[in-house]
Protein backbone atom coordinates (compact mmCIF):
# COMPACT_ATOMS: atom_id res chain seq x y z
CA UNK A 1 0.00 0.00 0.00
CA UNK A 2 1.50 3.35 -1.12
CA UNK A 3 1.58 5.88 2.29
CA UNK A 4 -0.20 8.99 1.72
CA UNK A 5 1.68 12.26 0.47
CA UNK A 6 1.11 13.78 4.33
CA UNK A 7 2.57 10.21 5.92
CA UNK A 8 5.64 10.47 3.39
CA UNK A 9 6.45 13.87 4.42
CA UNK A 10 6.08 13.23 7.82
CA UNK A 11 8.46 9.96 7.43
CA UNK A 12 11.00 12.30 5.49
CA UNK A 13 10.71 14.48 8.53
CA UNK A 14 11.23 11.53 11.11
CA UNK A 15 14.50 10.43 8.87
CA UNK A 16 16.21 14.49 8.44
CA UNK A 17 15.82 14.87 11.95
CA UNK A 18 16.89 11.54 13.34
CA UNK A 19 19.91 12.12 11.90
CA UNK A 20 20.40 15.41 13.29
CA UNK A 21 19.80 13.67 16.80
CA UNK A 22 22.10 11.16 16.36
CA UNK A 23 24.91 13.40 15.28
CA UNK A 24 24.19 15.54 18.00
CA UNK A 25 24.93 13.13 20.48
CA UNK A 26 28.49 13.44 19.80
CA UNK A 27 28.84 17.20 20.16
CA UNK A 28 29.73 16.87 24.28
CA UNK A 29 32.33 13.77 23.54
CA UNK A 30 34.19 15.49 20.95
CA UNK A 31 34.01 18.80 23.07
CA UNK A 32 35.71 16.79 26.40
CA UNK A 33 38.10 15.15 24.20
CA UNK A 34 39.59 18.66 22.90
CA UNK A 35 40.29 19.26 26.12
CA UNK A 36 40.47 23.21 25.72
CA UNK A 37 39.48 26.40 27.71
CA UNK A 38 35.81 26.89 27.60
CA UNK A 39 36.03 30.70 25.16
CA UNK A 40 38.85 28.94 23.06
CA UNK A 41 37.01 26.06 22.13
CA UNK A 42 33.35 28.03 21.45
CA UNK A 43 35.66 30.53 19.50
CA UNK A 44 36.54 27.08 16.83
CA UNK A 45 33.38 25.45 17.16
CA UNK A 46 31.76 28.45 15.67
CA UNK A 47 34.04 30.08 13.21
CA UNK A 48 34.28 26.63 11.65
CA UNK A 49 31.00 26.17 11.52
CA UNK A 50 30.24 29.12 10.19
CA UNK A 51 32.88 28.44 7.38
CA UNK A 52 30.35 25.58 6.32
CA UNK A 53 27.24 27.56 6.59
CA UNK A 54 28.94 29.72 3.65
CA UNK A 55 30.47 27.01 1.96
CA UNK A 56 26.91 25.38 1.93
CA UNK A 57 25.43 28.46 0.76
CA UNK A 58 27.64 29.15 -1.91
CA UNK A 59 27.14 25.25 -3.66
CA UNK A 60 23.25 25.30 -2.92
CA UNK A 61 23.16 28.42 -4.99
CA UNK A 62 25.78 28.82 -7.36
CA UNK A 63 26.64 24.59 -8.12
CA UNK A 64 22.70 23.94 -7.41
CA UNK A 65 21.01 26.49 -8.72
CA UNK A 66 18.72 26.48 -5.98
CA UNK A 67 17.70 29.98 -4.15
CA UNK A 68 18.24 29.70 -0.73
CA UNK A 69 18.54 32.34 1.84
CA UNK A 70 21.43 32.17 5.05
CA UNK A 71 19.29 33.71 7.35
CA UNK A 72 15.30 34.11 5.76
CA UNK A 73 13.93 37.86 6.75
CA UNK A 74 13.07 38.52 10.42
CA UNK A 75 11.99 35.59 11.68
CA UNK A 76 15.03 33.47 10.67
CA UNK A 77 17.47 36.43 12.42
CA UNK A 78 15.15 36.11 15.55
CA UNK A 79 15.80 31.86 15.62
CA UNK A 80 19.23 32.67 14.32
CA UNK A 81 19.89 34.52 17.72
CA UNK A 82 18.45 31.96 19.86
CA UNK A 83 20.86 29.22 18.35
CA UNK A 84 23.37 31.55 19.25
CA UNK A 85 23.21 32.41 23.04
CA UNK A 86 22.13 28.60 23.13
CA UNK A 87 25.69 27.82 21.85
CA UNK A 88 26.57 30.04 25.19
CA UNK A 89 24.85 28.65 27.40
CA UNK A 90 25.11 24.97 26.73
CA UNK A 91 29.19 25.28 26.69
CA UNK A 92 28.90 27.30 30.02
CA UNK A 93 26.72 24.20 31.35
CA UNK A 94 29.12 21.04 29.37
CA UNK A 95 31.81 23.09 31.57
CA UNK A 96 30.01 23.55 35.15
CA UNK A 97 28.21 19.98 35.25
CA UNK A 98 28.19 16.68 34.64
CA UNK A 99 27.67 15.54 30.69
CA UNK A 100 24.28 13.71 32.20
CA UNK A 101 22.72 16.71 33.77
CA UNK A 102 23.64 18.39 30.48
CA UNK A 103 21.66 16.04 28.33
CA UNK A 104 18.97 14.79 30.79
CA UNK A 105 18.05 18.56 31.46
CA UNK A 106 18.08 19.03 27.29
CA UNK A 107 15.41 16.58 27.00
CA UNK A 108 12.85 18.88 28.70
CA UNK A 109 13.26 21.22 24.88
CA UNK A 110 10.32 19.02 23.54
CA UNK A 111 8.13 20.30 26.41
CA UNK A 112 9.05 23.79 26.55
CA UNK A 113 8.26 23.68 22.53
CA UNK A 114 4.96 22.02 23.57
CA UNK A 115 4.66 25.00 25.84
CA UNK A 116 5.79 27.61 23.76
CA UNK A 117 3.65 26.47 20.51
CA UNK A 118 0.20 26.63 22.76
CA UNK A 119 1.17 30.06 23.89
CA UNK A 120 2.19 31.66 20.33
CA UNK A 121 0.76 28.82 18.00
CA UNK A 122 -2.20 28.20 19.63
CA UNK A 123 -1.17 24.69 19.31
CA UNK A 124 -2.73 23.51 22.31
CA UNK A 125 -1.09 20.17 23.68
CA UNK A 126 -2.90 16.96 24.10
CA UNK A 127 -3.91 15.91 27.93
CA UNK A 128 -1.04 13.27 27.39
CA UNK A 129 1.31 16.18 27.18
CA UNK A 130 0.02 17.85 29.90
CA UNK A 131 0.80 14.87 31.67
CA UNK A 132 4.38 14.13 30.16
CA UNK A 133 5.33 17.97 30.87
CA UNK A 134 4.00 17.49 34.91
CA UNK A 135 5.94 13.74 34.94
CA UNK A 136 9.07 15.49 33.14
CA UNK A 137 8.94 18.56 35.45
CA UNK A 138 9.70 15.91 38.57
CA UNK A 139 12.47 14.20 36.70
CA UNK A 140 14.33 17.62 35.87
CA UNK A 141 13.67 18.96 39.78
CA UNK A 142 15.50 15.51 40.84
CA UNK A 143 17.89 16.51 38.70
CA UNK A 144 18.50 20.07 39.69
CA UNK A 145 18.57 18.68 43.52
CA UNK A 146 21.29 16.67 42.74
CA UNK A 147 23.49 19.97 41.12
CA UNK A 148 22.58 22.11 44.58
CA UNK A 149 23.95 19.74 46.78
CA UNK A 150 27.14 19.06 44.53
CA UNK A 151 27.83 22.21 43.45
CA UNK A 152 26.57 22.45 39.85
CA UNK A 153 23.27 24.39 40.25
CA UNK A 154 24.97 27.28 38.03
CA UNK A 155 25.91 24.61 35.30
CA UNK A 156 22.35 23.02 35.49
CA UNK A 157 20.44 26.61 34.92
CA UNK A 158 22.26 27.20 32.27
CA UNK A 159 21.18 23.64 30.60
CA UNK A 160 17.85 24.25 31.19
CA UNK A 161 17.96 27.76 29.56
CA UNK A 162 19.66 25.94 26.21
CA UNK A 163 16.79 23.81 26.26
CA UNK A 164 13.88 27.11 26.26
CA UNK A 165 16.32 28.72 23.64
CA UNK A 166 16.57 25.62 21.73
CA UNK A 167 12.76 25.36 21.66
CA UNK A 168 12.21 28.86 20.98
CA UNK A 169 14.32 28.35 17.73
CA UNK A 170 12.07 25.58 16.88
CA UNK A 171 8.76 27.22 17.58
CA UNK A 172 9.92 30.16 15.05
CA UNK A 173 11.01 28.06 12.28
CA UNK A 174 7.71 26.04 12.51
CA UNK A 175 5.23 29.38 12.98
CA UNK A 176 7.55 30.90 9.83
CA UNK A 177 7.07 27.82 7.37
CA UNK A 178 10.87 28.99 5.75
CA UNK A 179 14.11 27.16 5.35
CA UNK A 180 16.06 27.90 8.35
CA UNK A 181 18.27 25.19 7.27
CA UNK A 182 21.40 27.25 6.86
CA UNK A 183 20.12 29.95 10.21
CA UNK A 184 21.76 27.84 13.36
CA UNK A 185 24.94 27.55 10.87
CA UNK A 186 25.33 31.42 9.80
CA UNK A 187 24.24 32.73 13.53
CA UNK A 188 27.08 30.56 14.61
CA UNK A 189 29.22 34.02 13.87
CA UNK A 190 27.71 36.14 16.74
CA UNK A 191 28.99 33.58 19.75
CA UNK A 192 32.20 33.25 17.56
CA UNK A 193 32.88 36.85 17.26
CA UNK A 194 31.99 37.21 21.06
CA UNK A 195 34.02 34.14 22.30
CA UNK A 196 37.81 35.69 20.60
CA UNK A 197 37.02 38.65 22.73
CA UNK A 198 36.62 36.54 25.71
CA UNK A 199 39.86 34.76 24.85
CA UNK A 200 42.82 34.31 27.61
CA UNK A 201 46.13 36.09 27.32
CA UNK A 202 47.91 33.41 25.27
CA UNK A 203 45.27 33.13 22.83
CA UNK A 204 42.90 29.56 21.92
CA UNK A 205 44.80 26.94 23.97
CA UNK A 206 43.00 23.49 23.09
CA UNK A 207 45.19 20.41 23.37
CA UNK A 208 43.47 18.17 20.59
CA UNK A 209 42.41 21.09 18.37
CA UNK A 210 41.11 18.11 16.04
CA UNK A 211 38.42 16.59 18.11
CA UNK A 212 37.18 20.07 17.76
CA UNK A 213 37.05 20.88 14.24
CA UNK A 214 35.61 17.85 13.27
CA UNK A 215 33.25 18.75 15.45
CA UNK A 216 32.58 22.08 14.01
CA UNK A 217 32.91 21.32 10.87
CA UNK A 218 30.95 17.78 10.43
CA UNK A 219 28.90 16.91 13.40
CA UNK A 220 27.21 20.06 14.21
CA UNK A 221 26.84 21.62 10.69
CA UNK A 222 25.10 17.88 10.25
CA UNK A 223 23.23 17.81 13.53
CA UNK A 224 21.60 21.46 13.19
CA UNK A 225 20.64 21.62 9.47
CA UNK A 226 19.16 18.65 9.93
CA UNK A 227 17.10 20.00 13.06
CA UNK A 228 16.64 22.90 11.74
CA UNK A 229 14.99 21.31 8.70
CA UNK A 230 12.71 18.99 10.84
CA UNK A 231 9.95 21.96 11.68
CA UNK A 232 9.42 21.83 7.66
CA UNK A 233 7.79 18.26 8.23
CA UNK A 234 7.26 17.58 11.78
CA UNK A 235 5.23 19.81 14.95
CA UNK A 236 7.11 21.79 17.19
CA UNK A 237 7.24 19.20 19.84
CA UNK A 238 7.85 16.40 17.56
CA UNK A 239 11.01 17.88 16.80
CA UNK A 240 12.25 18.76 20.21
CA UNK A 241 11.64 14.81 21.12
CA UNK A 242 14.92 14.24 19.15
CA UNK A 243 16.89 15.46 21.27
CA UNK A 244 16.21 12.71 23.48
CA UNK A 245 18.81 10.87 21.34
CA UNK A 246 21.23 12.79 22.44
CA UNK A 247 20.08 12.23 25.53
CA UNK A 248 19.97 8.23 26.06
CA UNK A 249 23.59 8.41 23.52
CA UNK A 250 25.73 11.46 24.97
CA UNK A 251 26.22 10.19 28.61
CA UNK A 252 26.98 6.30 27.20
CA UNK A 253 30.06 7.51 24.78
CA UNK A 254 31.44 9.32 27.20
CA UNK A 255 30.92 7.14 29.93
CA UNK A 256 32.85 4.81 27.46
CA UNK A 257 35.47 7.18 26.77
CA UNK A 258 36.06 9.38 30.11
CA UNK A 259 34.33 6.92 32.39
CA UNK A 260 32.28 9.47 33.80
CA UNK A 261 29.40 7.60 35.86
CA UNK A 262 26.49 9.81 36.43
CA UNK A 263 25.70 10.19 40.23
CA UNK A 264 22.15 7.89 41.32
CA UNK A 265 19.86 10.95 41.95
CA UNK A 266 20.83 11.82 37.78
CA UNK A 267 20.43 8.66 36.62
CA UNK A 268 16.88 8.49 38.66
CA UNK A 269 15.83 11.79 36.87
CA UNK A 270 16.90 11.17 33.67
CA UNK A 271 15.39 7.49 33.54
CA UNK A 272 12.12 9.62 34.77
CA UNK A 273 12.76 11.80 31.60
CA UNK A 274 13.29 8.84 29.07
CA UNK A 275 10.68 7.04 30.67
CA UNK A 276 8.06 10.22 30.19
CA UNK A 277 9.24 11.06 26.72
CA UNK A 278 9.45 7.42 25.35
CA UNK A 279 5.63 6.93 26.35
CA UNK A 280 4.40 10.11 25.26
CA UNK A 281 6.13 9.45 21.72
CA UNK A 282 4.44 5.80 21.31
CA UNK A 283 0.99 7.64 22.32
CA UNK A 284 1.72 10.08 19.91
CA UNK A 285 2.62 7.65 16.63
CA UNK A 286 -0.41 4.81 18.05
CA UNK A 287 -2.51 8.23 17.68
CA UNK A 288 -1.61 9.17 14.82
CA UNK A 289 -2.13 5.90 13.22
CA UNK A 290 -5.39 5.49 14.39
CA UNK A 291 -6.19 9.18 12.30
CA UNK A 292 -4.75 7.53 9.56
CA UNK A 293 -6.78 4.55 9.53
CA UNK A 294 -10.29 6.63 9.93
CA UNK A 295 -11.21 8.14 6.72
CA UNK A 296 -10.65 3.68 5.11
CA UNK A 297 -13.33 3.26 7.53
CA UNK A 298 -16.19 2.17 5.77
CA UNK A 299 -18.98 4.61 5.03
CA UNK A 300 -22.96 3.83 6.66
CA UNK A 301 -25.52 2.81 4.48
CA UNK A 302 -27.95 5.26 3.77
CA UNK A 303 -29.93 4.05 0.99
């Protein structure tokens, strides 16, 4: 049986941005195993991802023949913005926490796009939302218990503001219907420009400088235009539930790598988290199935 134009988009959208989850979850690895000062390393994250961004731009356009904008009129600036105090904020947190409160506390962007889409959207969110957000709200507070009594409360708020910023990014590309494909690429320039002035005395010191370029260069410039194409095919919230990838993968590679065993009150809120986000995305694909399956129903007879 040949799926439906609407379920063949929506499986192109599940595809681009599964990808861009699962290349995220290497971002935090490859950041630990540069093993650099937190400015110096957000300084070459950015400028090299920026340097794609353009070099995408240019073959899209000029080798493609295919009009595309780096950041689309006011509305892509606005995301574009968001992605970059996010890239602020979630090196400030990979630096002053533990990689699993980093991730587990990322997870919560699907529900603050849930939030944010009913406010602005007028999306309103299904009961079984409701109910994920209220379940997912005592996961992250276990969490954030755990960073007050070790120390890591600052690291933790800053997490949890990537996450709104990450979903506000989201919300705007969906509400603007444009390609913001190339935006979280370009915008990478602001936090680069504003991380060389932050720079110490002897300049970028980063001890594997390579770890962090292929980072910039491949894994993130893969990771966000894929996520930032996903609001293209997929709801707000659908979107932000990718990021749970990087959630169940981040804290096993570099547990692998670093040995770096989250504490039990993290691993408690984060299973809460998976738990919560896993169930509410089987409700959500069982639902939509069921939708799918109504209009084959068979008609009444009137006659």
């Amino acid at each position: 049986m040949t799926p439906s134009p609407e379920a063949a988009r929506h499986r192109r959208g599940l595809a681009i941005t599964g990808l861009g989850g699962l290349a995220l979850s290497f971002d935090i690895p490859l950041i630990l195993s540069a093993d650099g000062e937190v400015w110096s390393i957000l300084a070459v994250r950015s400028l090299s991802t920026f340097a794609v961004a353009i070099a995408a731009w240019f073959f899209i356009n000029r080798v493609l023949g295919r009009r595309i904008a780096l950041i689309p009129g006011k509305a892509g600036l606005i995301a574009g913005l968001f992605y970059g105090i996010n890239s602020f904020t979630f090196l400030l947190a990979v630096f002053n926490t533990s990689t699993a409160n980093v991730v587990f506390i990322l997870a919560f962007t699907s529900m603050f796009a849930a939030m944010l889409s009913w406010i602005f959207l007028h999306e309103r969110p299904s009961n079984a939302t409701l109910l994920t957000m209220a379940i997912m709200l005592l996961g992250v507070g276990v969490i954030v218990q755990d960073g007050l009594e070790s120390g890591h409360l600052f690291g933790d708020a800053m997490a949890a503001c990537s996450a709104f910023l990450l979903a506000s990014a989201i919300t705007i590309s969906r509400a603007s219907g444009r390609d913001m494909a190339l935006v979280p690429l370009t915008t990478a320039i602001f936090p680069a420009l504003a991380a060389l002035t932050l720079l110490p005395p002897g300049g970028i010191a980063i001890a594997e400088p390579g770890f962090i370029l292929f980072n910039g260069l491949v894994m993130i410039p893969v990771a966000f235009f894929c996520l930032a194409t996903g609001p293209r095919y997929l709801s707000a919230p659908e979107v932000g539930m990718f990021y749970l990838l990087e959630t169940i993968l981040a804290p096993i590679w570099v547990w692998i790598v670093f040995s770096e065993m989250p504490t039990f009150q993290t691993l408690v809120g984060g299973a809460i988290l998976i738990v919560a986000l896993l169930g509410h995305s089987l409700w959500q694909m069982r639902s939509k199935a069921a939708k799918a399956e109504l209009p084959c129903a068979e008609l009444p007879f009137t006659g």
